[in-house]
C-alpha atoms as a PDB file:
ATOM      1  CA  UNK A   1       9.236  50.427 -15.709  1.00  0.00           C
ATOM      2  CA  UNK A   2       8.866  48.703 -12.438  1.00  0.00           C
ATOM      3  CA  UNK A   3       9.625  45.172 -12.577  1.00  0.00           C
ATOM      4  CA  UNK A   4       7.005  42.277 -11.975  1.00  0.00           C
ATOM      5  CA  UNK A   5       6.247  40.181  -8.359  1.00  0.00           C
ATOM      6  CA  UNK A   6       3.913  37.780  -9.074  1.00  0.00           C
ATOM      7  CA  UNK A   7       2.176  36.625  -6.048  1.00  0.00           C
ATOM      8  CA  UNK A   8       2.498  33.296  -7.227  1.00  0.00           C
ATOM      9  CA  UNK A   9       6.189  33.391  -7.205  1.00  0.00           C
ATOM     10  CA  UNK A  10       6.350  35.596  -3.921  1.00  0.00           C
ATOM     11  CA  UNK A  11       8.607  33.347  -1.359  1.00  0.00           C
ATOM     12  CA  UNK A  12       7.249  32.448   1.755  1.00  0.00           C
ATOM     13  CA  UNK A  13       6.967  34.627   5.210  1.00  0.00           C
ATOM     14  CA  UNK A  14       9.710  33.013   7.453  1.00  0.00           C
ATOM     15  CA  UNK A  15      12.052  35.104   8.636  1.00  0.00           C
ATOM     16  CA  UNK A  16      15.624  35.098   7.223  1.00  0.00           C
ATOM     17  CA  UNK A  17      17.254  37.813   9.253  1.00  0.00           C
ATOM     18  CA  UNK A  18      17.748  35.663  11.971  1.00  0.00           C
ATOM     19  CA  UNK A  19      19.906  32.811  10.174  1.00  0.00           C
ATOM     20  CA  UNK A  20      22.242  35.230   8.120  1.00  0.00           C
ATOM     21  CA  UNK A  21      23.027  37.045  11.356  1.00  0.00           C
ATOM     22  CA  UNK A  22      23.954  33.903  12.841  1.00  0.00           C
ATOM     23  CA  UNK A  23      25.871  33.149   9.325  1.00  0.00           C
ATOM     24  CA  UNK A  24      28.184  36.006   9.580  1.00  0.00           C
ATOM     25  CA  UNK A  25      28.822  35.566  13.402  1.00  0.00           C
ATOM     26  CA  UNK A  26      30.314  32.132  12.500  1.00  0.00           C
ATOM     27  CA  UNK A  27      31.732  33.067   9.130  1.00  0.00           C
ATOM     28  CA  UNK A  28      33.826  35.880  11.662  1.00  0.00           C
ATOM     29  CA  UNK A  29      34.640  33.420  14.021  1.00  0.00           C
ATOM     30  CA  UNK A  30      36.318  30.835  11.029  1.00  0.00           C
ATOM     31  CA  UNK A  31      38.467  33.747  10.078  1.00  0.00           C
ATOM     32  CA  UNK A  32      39.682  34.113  13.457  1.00  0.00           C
ATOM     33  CA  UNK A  33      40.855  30.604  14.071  1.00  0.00           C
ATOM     34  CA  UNK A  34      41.846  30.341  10.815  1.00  0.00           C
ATOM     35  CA  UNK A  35      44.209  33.076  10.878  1.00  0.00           C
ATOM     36  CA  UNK A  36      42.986  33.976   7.313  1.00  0.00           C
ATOM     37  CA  UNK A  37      44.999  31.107   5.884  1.00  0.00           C
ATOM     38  CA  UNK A  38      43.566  31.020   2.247  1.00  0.00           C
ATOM     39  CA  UNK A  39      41.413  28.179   1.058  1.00  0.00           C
ATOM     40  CA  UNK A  40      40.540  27.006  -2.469  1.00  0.00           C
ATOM     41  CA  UNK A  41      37.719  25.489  -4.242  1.00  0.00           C
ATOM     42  CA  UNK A  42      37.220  22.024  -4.637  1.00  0.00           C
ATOM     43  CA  UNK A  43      34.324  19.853  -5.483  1.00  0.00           C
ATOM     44  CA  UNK A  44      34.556  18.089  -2.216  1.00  0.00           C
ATOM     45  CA  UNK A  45      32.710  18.120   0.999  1.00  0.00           C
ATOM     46  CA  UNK A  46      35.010  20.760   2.338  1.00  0.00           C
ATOM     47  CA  UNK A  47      33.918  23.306  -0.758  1.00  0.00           C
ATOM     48  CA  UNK A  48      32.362  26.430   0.637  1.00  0.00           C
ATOM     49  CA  UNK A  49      29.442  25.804   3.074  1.00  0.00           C
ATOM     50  CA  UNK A  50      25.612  25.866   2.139  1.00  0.00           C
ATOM     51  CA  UNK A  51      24.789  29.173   0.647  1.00  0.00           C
ATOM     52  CA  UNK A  52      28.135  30.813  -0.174  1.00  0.00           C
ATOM     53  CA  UNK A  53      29.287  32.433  -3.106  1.00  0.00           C
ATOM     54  CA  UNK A  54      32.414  31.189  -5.370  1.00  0.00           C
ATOM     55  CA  UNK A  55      35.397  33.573  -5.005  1.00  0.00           C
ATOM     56  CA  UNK A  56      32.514  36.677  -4.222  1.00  0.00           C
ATOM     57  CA  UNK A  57      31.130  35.804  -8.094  1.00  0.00           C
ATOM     58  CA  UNK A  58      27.830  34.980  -7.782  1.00  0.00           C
ATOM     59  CA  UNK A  59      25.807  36.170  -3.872  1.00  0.00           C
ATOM     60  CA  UNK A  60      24.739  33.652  -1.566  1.00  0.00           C
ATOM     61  CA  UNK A  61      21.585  32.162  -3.073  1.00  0.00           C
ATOM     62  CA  UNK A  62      20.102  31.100   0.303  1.00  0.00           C
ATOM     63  CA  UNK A  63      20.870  31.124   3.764  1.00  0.00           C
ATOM     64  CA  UNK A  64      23.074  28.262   4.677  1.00  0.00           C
ATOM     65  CA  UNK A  65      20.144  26.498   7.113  1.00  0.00           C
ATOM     66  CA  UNK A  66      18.370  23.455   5.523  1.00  0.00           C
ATOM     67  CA  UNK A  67      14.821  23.334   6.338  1.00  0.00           C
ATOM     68  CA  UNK A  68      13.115  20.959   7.891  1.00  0.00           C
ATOM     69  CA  UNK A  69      12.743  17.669   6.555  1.00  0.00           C
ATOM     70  CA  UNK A  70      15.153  17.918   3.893  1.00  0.00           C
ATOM     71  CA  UNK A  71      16.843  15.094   1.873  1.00  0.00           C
ATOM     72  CA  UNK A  72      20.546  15.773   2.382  1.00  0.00           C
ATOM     73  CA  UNK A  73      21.539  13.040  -0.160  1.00  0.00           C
ATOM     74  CA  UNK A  74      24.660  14.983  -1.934  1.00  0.00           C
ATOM     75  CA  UNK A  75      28.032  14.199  -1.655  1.00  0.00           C
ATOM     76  CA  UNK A  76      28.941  17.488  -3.145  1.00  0.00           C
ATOM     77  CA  UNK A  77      27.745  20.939  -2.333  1.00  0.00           C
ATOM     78  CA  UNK A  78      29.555  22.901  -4.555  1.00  0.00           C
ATOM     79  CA  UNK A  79      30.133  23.220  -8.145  1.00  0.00           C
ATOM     80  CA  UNK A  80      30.922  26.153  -9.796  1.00  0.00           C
ATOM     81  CA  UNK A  81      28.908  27.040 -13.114  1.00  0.00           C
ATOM     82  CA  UNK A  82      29.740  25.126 -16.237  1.00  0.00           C
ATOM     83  CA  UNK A  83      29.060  25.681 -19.537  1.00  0.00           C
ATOM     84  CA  UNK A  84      30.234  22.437 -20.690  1.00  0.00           C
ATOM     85  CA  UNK A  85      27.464  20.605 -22.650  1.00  0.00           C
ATOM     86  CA  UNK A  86      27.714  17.179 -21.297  1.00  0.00           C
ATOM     87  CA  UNK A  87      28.479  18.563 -17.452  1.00  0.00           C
ATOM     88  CA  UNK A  88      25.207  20.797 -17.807  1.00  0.00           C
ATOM     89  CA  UNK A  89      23.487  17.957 -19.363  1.00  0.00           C
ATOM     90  CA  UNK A  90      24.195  15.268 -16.666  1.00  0.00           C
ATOM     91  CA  UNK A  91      23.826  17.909 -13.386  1.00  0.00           C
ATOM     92  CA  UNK A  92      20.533  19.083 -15.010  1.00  0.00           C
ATOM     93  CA  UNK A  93      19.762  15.236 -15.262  1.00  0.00           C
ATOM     94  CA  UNK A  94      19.552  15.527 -11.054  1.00  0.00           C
ATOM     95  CA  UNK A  95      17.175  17.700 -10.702  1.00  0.00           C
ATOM     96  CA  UNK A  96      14.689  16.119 -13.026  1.00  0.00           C
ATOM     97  CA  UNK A  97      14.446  14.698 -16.508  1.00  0.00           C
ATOM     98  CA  UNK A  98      12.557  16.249 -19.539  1.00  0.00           C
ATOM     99  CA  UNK A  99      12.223  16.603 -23.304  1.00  0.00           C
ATOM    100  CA  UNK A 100      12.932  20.167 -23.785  1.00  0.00           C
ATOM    101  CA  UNK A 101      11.635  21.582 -27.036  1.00  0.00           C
ATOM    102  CA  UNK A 102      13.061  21.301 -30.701  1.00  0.00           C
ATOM    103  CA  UNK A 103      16.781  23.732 -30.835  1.00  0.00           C
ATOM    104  CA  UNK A 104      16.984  24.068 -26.668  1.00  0.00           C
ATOM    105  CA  UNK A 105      20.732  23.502 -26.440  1.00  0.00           C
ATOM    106  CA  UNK A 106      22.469  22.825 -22.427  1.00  0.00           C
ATOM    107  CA  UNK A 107      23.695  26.333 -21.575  1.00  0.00           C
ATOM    108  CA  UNK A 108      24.676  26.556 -18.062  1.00  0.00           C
ATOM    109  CA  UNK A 109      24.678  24.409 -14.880  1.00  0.00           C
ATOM    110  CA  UNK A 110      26.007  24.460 -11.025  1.00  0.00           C
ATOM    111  CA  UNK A 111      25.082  23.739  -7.707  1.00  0.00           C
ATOM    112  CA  UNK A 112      25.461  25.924  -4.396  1.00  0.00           C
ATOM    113  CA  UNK A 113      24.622  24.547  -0.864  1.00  0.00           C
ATOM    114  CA  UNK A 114      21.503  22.932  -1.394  1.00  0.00           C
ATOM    115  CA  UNK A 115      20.408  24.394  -4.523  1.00  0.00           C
ATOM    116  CA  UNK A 116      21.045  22.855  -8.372  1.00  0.00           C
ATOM    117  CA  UNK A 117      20.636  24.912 -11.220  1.00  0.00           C
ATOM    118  CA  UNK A 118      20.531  24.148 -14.699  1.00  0.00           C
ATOM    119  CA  UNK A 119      19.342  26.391 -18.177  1.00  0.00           C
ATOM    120  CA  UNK A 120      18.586  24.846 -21.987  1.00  0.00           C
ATOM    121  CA  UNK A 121      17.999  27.478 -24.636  1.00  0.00           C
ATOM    122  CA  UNK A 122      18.023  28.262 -28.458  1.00  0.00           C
ATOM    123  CA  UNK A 123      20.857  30.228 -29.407  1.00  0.00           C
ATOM    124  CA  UNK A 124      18.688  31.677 -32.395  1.00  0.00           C
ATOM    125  CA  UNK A 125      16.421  33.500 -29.767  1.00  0.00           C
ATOM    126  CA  UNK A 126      17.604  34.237 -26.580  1.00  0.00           C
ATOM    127  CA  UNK A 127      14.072  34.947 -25.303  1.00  0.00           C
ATOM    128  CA  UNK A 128      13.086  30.858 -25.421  1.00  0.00           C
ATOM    129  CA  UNK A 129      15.156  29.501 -22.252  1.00  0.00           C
ATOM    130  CA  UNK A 130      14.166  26.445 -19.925  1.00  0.00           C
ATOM    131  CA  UNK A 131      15.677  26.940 -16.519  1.00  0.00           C
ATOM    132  CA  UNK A 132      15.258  24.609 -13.733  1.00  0.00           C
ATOM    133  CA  UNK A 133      16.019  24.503  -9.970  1.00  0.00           C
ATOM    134  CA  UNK A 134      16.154  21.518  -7.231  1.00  0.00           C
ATOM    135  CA  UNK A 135      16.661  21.786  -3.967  1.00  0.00           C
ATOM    136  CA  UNK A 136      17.146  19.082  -0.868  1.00  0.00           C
ATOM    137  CA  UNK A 137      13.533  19.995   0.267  1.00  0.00           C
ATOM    138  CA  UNK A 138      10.341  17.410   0.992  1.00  0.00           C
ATOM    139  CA  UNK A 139       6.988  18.518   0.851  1.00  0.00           C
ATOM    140  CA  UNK A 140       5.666  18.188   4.427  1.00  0.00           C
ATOM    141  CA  UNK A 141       3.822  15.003   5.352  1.00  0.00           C
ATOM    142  CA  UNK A 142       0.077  15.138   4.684  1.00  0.00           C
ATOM    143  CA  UNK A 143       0.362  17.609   2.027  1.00  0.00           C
ATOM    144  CA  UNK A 144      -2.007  15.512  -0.205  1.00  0.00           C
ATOM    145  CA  UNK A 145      -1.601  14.486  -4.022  1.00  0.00           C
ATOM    146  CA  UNK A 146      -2.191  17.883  -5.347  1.00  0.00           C
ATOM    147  CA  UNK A 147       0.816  20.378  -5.580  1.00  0.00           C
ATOM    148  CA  UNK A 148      -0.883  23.994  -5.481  1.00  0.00           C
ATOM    149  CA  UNK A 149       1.059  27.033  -7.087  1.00  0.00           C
ATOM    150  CA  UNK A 150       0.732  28.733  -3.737  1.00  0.00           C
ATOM    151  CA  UNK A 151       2.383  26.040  -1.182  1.00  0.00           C
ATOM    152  CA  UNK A 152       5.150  28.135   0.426  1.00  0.00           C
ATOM    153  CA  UNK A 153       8.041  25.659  -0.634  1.00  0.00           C
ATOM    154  CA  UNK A 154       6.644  25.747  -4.014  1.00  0.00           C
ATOM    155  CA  UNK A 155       7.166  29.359  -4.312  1.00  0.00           C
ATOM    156  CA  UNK A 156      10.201  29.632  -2.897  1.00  0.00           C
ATOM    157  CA  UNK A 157      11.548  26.616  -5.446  1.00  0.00           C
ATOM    158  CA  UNK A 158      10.545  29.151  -8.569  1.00  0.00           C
ATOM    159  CA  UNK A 159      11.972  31.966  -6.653  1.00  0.00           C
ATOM    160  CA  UNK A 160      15.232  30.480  -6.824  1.00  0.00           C
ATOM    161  CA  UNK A 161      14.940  28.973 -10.387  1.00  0.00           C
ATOM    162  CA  UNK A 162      13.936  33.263 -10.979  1.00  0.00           C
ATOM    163  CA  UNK A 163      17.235  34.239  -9.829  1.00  0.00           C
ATOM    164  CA  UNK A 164      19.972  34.028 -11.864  1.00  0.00           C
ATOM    165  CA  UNK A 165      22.391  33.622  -9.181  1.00  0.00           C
ATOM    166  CA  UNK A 166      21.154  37.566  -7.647  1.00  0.00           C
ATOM    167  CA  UNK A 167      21.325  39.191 -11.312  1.00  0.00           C
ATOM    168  CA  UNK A 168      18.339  40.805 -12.833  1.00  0.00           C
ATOM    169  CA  UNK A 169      16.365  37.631 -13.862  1.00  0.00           C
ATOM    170  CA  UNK A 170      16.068  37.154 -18.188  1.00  0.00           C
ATOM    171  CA  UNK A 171      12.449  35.840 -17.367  1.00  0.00           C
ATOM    172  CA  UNK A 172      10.954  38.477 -15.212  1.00  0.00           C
ATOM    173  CA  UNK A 173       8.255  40.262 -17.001  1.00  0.00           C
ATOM    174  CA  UNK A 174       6.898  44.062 -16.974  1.00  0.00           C
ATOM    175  CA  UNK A 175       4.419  45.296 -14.728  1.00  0.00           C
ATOM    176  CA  UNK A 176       1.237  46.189 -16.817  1.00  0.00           C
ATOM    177  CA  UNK A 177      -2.258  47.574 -16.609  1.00  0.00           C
ATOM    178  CA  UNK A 178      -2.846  45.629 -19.727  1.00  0.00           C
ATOM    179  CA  UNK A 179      -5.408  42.931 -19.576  1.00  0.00           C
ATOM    180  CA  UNK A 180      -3.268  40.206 -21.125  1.00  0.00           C
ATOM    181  CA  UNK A 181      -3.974  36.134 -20.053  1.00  0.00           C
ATOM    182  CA  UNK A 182      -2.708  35.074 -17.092  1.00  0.00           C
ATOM    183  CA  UNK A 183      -4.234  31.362 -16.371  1.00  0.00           C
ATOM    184  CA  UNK A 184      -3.477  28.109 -14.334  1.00  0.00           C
ATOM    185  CA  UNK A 185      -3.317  24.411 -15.520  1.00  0.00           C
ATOM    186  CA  UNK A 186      -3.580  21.151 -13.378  1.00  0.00           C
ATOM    187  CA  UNK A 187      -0.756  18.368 -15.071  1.00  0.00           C
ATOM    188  CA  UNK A 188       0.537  15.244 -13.652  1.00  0.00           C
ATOM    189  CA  UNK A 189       3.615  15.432 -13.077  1.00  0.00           C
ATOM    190  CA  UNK A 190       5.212  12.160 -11.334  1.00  0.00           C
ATOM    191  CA  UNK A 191       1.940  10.932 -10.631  1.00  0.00           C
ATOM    192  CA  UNK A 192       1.056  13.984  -8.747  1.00  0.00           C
ATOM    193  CA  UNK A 193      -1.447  17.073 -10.035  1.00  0.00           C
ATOM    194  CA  UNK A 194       0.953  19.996 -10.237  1.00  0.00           C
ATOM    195  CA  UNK A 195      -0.638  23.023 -10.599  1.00  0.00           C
ATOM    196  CA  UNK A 196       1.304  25.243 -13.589  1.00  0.00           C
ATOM    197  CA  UNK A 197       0.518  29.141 -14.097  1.00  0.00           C
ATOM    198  CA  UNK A 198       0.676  30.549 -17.959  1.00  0.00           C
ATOM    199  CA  UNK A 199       1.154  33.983 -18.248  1.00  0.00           C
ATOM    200  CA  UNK A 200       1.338  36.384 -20.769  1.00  0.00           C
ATOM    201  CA  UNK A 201       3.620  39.568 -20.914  1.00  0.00           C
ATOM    202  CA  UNK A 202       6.516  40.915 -21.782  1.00  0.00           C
ATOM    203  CA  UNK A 203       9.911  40.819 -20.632  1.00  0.00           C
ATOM    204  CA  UNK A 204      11.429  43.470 -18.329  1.00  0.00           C
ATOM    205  CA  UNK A 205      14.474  43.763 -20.218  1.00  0.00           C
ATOM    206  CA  UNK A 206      13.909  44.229 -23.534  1.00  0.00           C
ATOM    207  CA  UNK A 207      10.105  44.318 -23.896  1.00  0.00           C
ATOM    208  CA  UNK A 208       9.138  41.421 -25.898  1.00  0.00           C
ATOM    209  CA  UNK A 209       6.241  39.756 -25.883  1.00  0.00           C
ATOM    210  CA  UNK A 210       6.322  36.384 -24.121  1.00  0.00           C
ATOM    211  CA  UNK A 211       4.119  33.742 -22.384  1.00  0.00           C
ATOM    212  CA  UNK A 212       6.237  32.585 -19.023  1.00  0.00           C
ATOM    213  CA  UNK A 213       4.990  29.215 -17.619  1.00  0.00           C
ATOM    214  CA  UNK A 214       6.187  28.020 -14.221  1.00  0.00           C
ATOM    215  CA  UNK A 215       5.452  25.229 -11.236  1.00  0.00           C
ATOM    216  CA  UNK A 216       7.081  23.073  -8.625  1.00  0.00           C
ATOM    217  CA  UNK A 217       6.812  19.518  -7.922  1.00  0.00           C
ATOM    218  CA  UNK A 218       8.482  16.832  -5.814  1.00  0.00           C
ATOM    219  CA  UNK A 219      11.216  14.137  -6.847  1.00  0.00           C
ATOM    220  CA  UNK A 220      12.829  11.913  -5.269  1.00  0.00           C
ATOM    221  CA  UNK A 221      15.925  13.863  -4.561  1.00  0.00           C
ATOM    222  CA  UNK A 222      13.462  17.462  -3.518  1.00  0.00           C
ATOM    223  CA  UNK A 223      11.346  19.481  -4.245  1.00  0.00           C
ATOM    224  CA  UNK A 224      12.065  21.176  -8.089  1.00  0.00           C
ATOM    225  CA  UNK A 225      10.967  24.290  -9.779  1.00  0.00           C
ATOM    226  CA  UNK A 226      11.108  25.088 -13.598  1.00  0.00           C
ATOM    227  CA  UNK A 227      10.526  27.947 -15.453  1.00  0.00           C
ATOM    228  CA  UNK A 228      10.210  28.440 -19.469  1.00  0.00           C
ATOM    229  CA  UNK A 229       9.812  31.884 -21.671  1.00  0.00           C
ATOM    230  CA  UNK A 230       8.695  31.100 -25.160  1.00  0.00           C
ATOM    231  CA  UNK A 231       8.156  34.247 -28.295  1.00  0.00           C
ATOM    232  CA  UNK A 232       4.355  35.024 -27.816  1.00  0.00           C
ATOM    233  CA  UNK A 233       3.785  33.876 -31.981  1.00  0.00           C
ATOM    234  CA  UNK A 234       5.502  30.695 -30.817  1.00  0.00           C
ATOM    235  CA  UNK A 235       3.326  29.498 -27.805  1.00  0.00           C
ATOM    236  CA  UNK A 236       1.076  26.151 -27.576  1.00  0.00           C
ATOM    237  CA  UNK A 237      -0.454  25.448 -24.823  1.00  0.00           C
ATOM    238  CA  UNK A 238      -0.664  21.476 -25.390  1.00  0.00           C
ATOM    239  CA  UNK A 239       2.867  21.043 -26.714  1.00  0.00           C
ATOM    240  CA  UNK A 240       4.123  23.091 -23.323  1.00  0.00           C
ATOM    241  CA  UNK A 241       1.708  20.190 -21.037  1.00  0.00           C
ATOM    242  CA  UNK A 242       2.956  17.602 -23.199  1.00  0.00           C
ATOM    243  CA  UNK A 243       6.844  18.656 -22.450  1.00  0.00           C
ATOM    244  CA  UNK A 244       5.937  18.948 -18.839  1.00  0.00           C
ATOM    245  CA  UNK A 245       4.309  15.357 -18.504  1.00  0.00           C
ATOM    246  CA  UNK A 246       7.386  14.257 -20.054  1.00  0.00           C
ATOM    247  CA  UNK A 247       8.639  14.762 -16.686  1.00  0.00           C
ATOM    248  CA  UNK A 248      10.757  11.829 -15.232  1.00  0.00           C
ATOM    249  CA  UNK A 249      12.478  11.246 -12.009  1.00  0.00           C
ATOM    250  CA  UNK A 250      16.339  12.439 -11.626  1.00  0.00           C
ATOM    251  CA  UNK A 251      19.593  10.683 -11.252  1.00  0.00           C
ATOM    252  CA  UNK A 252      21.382   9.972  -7.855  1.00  0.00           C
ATOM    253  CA  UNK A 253      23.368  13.633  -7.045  1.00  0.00           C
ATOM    254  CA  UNK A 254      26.354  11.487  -6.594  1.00  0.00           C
ATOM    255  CA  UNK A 255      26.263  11.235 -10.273  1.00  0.00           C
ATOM    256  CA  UNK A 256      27.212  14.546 -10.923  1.00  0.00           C
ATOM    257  CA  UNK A 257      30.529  14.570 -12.233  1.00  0.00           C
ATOM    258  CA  UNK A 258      33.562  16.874 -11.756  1.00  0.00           C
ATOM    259  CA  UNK A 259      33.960  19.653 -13.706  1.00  0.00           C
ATOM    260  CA  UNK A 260      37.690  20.757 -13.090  1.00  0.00           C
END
């Protein structure tokens, strides 16, 4: 079965080709002057540069140019992922504060470039998971109170919370002919109207029944995505816009703490 592309989570039209060819050109030129002298990983400012992989683990998760108008307020761009309670608790605490729901446990956290990623879920279901995403981007001057699910930085933002550091996403859902609910909903969020999308489905992997919810919205430290995949008996609507008001601005990034 074909997986799904939403529209609303389809990244934007600028064109990456461009950047990663100029990546690897200066990538091949480091190994030259370098002589191939081994390096290490270290959660420092010389850790590996905006959009590499650790140690060929996990693929590049962007391409290693900021857009414009970002807020380059880190002092670290590299961490690899933890699974370490209080570490995932306090990076996820940089992208944004929330109240996840009853059982979500901190599962997994790390940060690559630009990008911070954190997950909460219940170990008695591995289909409920919160995962979350923030990056160093502003939304562009003018842009209004209201956050629509189709701004182009928006989309891009849930792209990357999607995924899963280039694996086979656990929240993308099956393509179907079925006519199964698929609605948006306008919250404040940070005293901005976000615009949220509910959907209903099933998950590509294993086939069960789900509702996926997902949006971005602006902090002070970027631009951050979430998405959250709830059991279809176990969704409500209000408790889900309730969690998401809940919503509160994140930490400093220099707060995140070492993990090694």
């Amino acid at each position: 079965m074909e997986e799904e592309r939403d529209i609303d989570n389809a990244p934007p039209s600028f064109p990456l080709k461009p950047i990663l060819v100029v990546g690897g050109a200066l990538a091949g030129l480091m190994l030259l002057v370098c002589g191939g002298a081994a390096g290490y990983v270290a959660i420092t400012s010389t850790a590996p540069a905006d959009g590499q992989s650790d140690s060929g683990v996990h693929p590049p998760s962007m391409p290693s140019d900021r857009p414009p108008g970002s807020r380059d307020k880190r002092k670290v761009n590299f961490i690899p992922v933890t699974h370490d309670a209080a570490a995932v608790t306090k990076i996820a605490a940089t992208i944004f504060k929330i109240d996840p729901p009853a059982g979500f446990l901190p599962r997994d956290a790390g940060l690559e470039g630009f990008v911070t990623r954190a997950a909460f879920s219940r170990q008695s279901d591995d289909v409920a998971v919160l995962k979350m995403a923030g990056t160093d981007w502003i939304m562009p001057p003018g842009a209004g109170d209201d956050i629509p699910a189709d701004d182009p930085q928006v989309r891009q933002a849930v792209k990357l919370v999607e995924s899963d550091y280039g694996s086979q996403s656990e929240t993308t859902l099956k393509v179907t002919r079925l006519e199964l609910k698929t609605f948006h909903r306008e919250i404040t969020v940070l005293g901005r109207k976000t615009t949220f999308t509910f959907k209903q489905g099933k998950r590509a992997s294993d086939n069960k029944p789900v509702w996926k919810i997902w949006g971005g919205f602006d902090t002070t430290n970027g631009l951050a995505a979430l998405i959250m995949l709830l059991p279809e008996s176990e969704f409500d609507e209000e408790v889900i816009v309730r969690m998401l008001e809940s919503i509160r601005q994140p930490d400093e990034p220099d707060q995140i703490p070492p993990t090694g």
